[in-house]
N, C-alpha and C. Protein backbone atom coordinates (compact mmCIF):
# COMPACT_ATOMS: atom_id res chain seq x y z
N UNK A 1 0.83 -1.18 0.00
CA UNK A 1 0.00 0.00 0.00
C UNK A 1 0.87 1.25 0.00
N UNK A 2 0.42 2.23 -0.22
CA UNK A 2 1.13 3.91 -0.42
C UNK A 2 1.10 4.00 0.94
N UNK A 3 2.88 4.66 1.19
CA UNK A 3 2.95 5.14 2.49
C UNK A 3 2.68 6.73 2.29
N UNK A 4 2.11 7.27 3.23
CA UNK A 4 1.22 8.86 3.08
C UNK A 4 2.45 9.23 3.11
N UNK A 5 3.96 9.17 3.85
CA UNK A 5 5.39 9.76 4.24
C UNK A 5 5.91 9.94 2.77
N UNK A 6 5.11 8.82 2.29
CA UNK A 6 6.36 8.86 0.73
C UNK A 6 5.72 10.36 -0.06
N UNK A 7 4.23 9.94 0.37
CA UNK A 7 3.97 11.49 -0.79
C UNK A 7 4.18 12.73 0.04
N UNK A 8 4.14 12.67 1.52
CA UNK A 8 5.11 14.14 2.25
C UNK A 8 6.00 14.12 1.54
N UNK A 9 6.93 13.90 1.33
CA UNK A 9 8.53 13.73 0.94
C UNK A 9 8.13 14.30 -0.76
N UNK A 10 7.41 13.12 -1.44
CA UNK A 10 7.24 13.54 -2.96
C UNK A 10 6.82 14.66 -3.33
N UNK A 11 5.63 15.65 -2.48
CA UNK A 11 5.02 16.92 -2.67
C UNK A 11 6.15 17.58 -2.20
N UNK A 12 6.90 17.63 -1.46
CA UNK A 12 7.82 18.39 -0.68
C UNK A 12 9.25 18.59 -1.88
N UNK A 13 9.24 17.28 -2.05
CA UNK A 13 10.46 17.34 -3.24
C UNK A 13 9.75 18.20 -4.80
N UNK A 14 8.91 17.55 -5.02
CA UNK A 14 7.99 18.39 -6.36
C UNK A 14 7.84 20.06 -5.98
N UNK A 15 7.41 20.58 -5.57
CA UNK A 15 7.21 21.41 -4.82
C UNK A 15 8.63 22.67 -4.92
N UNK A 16 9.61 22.14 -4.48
CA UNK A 16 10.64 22.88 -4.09
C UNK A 16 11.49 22.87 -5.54
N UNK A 17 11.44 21.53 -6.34
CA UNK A 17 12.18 21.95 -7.50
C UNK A 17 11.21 22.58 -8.49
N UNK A 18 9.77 22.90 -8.17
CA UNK A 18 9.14 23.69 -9.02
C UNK A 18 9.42 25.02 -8.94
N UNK A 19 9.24 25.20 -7.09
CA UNK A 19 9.23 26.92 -7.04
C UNK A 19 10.65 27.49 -6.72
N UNK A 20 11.71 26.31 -6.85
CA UNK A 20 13.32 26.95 -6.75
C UNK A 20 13.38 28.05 -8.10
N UNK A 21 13.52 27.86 -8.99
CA UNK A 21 14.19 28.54 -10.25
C UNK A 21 12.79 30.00 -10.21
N UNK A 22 11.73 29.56 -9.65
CA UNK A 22 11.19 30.99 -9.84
C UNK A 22 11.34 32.00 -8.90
N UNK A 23 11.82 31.72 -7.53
CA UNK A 23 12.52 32.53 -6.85
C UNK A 23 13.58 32.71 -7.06
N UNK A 24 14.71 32.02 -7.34
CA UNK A 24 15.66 32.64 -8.04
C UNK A 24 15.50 33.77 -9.02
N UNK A 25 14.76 33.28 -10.08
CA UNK A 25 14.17 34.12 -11.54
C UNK A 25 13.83 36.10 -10.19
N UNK A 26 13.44 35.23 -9.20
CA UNK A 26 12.71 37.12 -9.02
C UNK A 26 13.68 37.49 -7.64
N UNK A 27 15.27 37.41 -7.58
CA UNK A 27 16.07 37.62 -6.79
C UNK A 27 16.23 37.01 -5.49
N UNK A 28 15.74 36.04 -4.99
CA UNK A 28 16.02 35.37 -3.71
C UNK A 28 16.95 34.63 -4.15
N UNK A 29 17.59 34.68 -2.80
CA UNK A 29 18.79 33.25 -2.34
C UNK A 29 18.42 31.91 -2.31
N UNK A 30 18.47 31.10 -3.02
CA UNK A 30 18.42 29.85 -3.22
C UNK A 30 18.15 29.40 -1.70
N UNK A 31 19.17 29.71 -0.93
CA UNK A 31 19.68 28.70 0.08
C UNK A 31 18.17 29.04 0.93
N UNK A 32 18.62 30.21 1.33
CA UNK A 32 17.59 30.98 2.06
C UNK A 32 16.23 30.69 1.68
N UNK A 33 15.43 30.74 0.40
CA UNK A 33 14.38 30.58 0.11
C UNK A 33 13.93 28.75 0.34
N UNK A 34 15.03 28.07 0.57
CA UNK A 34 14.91 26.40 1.13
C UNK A 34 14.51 26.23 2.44
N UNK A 35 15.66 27.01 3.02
CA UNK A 35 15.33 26.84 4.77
C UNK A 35 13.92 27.42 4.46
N UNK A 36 13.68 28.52 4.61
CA UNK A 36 11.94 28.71 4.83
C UNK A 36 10.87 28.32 3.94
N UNK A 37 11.23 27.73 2.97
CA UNK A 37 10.45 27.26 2.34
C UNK A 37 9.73 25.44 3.38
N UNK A 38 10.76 24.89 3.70
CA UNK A 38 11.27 23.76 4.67
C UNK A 38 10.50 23.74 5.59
N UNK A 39 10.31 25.04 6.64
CA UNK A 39 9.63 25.36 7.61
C UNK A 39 8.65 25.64 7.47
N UNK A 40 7.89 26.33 6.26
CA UNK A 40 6.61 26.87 6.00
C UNK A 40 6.01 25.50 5.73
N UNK A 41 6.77 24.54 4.68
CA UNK A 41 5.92 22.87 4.31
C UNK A 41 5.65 22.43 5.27
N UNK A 42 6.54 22.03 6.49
CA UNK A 42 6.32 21.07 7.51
C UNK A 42 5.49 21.41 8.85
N UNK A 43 5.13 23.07 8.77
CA UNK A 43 4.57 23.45 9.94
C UNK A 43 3.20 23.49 9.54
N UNK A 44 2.88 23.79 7.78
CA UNK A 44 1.66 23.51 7.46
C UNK A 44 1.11 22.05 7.70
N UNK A 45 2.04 21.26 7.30
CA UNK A 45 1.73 19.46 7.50
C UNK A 45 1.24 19.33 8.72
N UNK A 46 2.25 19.85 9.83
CA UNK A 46 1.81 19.88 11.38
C UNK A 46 0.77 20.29 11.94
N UNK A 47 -0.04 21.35 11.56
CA UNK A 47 -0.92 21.51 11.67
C UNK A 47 -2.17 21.55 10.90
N UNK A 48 -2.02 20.63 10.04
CA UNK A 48 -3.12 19.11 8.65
C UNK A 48 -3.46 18.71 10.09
N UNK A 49 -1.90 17.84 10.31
CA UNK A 49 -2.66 16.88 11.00
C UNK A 49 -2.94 17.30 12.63
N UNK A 50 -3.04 18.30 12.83
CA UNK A 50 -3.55 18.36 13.99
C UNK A 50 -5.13 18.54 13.83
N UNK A 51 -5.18 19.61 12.72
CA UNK A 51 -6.69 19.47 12.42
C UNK A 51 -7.58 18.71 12.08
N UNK A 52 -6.91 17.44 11.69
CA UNK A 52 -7.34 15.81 11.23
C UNK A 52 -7.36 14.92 12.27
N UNK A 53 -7.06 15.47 13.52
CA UNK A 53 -7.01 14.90 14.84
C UNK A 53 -8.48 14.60 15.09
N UNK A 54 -8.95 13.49 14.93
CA UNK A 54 -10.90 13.14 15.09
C UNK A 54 -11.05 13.76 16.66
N UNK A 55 -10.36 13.17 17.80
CA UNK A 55 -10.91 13.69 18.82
C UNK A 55 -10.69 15.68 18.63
N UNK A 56 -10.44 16.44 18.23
CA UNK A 56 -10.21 17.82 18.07
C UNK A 56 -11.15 17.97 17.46
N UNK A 57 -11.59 17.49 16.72
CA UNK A 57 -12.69 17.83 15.41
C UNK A 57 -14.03 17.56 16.27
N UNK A 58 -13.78 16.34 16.54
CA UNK A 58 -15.01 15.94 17.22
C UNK A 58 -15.86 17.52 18.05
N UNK A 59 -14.31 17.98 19.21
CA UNK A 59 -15.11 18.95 19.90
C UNK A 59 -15.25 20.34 19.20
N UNK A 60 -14.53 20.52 18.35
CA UNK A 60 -14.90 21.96 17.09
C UNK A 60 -16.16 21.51 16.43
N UNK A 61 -16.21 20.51 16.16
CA UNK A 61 -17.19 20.30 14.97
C UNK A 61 -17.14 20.54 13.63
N UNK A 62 -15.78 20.96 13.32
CA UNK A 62 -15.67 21.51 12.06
C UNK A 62 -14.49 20.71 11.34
N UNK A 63 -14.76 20.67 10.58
CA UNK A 63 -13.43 19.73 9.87
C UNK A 63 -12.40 21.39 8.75
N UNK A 64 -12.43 22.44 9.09
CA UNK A 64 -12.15 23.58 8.63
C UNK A 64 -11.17 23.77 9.87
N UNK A 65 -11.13 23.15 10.90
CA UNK A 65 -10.18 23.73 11.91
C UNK A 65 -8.37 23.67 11.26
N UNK A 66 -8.17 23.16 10.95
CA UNK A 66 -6.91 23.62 9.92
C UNK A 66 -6.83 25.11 9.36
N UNK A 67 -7.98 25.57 8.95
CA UNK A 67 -7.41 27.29 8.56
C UNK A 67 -7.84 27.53 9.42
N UNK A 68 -8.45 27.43 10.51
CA UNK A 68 -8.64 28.45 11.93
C UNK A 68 -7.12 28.29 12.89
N UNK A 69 -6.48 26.75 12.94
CA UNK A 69 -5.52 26.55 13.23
C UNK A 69 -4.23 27.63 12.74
N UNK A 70 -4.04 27.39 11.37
CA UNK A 70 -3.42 27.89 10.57
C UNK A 70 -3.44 29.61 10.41
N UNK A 71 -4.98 30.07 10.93
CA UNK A 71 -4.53 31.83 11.24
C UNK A 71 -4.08 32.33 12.11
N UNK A 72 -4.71 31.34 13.44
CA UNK A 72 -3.93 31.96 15.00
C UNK A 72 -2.60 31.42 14.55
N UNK A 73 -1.93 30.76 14.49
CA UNK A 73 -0.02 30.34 14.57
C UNK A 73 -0.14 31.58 13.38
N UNK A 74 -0.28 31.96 12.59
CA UNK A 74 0.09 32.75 11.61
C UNK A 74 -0.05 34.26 12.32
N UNK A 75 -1.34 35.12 12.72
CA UNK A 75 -1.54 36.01 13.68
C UNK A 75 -0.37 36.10 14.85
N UNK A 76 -0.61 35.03 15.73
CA UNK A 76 0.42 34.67 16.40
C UNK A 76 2.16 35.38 15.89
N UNK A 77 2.32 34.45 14.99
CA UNK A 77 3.77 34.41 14.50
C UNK A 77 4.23 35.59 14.27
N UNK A 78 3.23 36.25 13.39
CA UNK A 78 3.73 37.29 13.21
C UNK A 78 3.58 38.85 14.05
N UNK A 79 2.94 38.61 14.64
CA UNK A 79 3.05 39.82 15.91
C UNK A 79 3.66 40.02 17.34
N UNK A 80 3.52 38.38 17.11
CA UNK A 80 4.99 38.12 18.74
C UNK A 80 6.05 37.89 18.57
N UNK A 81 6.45 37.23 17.30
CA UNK A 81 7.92 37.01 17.06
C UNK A 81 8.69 38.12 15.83
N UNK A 82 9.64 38.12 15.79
CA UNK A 82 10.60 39.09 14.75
C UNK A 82 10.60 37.92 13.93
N UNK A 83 10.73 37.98 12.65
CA UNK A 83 10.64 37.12 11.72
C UNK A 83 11.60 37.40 11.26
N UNK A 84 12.74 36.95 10.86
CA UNK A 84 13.97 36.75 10.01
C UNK A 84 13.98 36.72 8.75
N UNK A 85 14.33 37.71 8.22
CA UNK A 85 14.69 38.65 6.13
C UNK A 85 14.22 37.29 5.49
N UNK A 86 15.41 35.88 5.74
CA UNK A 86 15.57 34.85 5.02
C UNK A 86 14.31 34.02 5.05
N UNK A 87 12.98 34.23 6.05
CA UNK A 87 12.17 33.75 6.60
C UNK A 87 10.92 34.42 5.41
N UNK A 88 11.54 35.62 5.53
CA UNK A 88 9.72 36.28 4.96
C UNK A 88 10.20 36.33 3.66
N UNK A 89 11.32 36.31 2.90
CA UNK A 89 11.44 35.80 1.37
C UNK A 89 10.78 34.62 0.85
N UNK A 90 10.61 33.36 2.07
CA UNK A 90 9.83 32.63 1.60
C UNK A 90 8.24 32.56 1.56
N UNK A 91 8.23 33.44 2.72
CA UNK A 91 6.49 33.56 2.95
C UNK A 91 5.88 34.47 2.35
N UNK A 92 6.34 34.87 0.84
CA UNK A 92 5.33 35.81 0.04
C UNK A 92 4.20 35.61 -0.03
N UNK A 93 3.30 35.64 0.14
CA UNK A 93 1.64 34.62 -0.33
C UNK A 93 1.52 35.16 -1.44
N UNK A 94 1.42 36.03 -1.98
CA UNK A 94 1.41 36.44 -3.11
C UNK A 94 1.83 35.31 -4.57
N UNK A 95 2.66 34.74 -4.18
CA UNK A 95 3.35 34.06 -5.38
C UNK A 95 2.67 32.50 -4.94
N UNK A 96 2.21 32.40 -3.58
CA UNK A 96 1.85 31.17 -3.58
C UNK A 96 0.16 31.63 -3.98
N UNK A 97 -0.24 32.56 -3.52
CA UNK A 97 -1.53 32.60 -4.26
C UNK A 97 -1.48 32.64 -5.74
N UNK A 98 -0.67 33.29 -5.91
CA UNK A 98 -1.30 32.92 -7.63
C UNK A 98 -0.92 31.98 -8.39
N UNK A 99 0.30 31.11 -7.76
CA UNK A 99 0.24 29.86 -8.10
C UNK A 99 -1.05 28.83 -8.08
N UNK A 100 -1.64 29.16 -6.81
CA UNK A 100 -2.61 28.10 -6.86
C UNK A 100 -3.84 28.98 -7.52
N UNK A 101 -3.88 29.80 -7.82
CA UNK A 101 -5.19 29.95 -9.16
C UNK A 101 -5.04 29.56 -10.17
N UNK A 102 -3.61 29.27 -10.80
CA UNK A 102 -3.08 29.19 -11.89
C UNK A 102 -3.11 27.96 -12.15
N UNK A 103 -2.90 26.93 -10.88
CA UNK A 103 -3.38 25.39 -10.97
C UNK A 103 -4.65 25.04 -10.37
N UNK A 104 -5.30 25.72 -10.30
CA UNK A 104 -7.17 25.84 -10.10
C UNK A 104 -7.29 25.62 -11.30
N UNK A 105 -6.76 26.75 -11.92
CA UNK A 105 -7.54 27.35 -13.54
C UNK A 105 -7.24 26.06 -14.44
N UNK A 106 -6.20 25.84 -14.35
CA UNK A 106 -5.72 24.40 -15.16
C UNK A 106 -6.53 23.10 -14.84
N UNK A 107 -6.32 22.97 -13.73
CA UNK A 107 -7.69 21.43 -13.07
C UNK A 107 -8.54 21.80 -13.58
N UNK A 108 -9.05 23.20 -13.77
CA UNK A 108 -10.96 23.31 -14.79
C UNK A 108 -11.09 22.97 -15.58
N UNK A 109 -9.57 23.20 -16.19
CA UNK A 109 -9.54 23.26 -17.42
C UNK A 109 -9.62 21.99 -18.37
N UNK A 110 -8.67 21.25 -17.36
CA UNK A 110 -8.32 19.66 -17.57
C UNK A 110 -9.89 18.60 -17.54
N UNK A 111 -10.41 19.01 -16.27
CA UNK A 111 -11.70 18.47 -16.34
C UNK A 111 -12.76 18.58 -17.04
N UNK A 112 -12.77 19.68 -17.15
CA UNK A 112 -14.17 20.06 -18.46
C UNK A 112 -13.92 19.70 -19.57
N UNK A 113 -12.38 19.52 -19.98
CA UNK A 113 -11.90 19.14 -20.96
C UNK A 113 -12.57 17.46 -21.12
N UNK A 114 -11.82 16.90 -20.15
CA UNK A 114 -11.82 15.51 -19.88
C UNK A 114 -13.64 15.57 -20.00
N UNK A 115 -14.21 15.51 -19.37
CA UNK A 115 -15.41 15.48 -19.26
C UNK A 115 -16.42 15.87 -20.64
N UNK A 116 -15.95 16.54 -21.64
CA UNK A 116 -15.91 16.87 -22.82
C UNK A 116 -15.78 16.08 -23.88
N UNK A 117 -14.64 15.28 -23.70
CA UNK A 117 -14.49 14.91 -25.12
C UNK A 117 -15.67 13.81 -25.42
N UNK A 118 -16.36 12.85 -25.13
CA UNK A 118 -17.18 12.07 -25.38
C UNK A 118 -18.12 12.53 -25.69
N UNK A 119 -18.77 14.33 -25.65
CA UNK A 119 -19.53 14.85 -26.76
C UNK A 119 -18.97 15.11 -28.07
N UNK A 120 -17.58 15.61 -27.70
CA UNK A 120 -16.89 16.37 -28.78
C UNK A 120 -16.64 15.50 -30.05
N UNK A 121 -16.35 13.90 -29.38
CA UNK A 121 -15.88 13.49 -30.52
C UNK A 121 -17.26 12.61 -30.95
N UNK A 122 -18.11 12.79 -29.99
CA UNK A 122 -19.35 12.15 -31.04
C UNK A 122 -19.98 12.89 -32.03
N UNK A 123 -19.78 14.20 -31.64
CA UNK A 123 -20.58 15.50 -32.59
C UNK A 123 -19.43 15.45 -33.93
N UNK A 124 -17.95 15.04 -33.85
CA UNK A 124 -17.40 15.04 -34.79
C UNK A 124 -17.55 14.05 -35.35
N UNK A 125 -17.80 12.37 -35.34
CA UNK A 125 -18.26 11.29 -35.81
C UNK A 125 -19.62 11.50 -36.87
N UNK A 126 -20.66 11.91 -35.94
CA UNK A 126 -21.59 11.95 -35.99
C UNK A 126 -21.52 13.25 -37.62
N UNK A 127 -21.29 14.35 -37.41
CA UNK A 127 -20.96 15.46 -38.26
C UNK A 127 -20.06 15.04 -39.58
N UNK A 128 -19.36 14.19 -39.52
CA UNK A 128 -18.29 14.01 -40.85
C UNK A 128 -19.54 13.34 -41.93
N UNK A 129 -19.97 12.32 -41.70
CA UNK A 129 -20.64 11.79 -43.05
C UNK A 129 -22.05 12.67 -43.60
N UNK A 130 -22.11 13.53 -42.46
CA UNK A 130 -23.61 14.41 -43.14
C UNK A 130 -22.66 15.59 -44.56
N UNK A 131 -21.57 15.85 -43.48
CA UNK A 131 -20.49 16.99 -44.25
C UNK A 131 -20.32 16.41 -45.68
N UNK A 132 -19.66 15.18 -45.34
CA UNK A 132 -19.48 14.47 -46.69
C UNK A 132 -20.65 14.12 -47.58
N UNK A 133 -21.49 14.37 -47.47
CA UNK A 133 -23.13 14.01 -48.07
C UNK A 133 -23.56 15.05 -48.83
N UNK A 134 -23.00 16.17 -47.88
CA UNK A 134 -23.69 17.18 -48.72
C UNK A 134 -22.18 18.22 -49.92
N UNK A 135 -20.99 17.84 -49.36
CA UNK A 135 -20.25 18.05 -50.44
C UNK A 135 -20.04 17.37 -51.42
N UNK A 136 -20.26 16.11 -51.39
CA UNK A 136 -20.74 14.70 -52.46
C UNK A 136 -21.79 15.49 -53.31
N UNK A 137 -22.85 16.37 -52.70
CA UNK A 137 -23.85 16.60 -54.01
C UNK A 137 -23.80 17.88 -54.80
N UNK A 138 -22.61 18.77 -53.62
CA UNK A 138 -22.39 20.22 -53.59
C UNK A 138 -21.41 19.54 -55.39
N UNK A 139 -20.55 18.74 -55.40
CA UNK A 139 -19.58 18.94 -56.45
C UNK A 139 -20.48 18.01 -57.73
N UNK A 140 -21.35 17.70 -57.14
CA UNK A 140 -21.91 16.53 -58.53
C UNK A 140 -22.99 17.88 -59.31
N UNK A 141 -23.23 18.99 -58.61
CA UNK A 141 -23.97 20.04 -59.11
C UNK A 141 -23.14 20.96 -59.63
N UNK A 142 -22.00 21.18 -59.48
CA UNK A 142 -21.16 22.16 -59.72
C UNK A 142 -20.43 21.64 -61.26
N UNK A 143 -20.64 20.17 -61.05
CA UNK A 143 -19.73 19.40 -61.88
C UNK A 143 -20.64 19.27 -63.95
């Protein structure tokens, strides 16, 4: 069976050699944009699974406690602690937001697609021999 660790590791590895060269591309330090990149993956994971914790959920009632989780440590973080240059190069949201519209927009895209073609190519099946029927009589009149 799939160990869930292997796809931590696999999203984590995918992930970092996707968004390395585009922080580079817009002036960050390689190195620097790893370490916090590192810390931002694994503290989000940490608190997945805290919010996936059934007895926690149970008493929230909400299976959304992950972004309620995820704003206090964030609120938190950033008003009690000094955050370090090399730290907030990685935490643009900006670039992670529009990454993920950009692979929203694509999954729509992919699906409607997918979900599509079994009209598309019946309307083209279906459409070729009428086409051919009527240019068959279009050239026998012309002819």
């Amino acid at each position: 069976m799939f160990d869930p660790w292997i796809g931590l590791v696999g999203s984590f590895v995918f992930l970092a050699v996707l968004m390395l060269p585009v922080n580079r591309f817009n002036g960050v330090k390689s190195k620097d944009w790893f370490k916090g990149f590192s810390i931002i993956f694994f503290s989000s994971w940490v608190i997945w699974l805290l919010s996936n914790y059934s007895s926690i959920v149970k008493v929230i009632g909400s299976a959304e406690l992950g972004y309620i989780i995820a704003l206090i440590a964030g609120i938190a973080i950033t008003n009690l602690l000094k955050i370090p240059s090399w730290l907030m190069q990685s935490a643009r949201g900006e670039l992670f937001i529009k990454t993920a519209i950009v692979l929203l927009g694509a999954k729509i895209l992919l699906t409607s697609f997918l979900t599509s073609i079994p009209t598309i190519l019946a309307a083209a099946f279906l459409s070729f021999p009428v086409v051919w029927i009527i240019a068959f009589f279009i050239s026998k009149n012309w002819a």
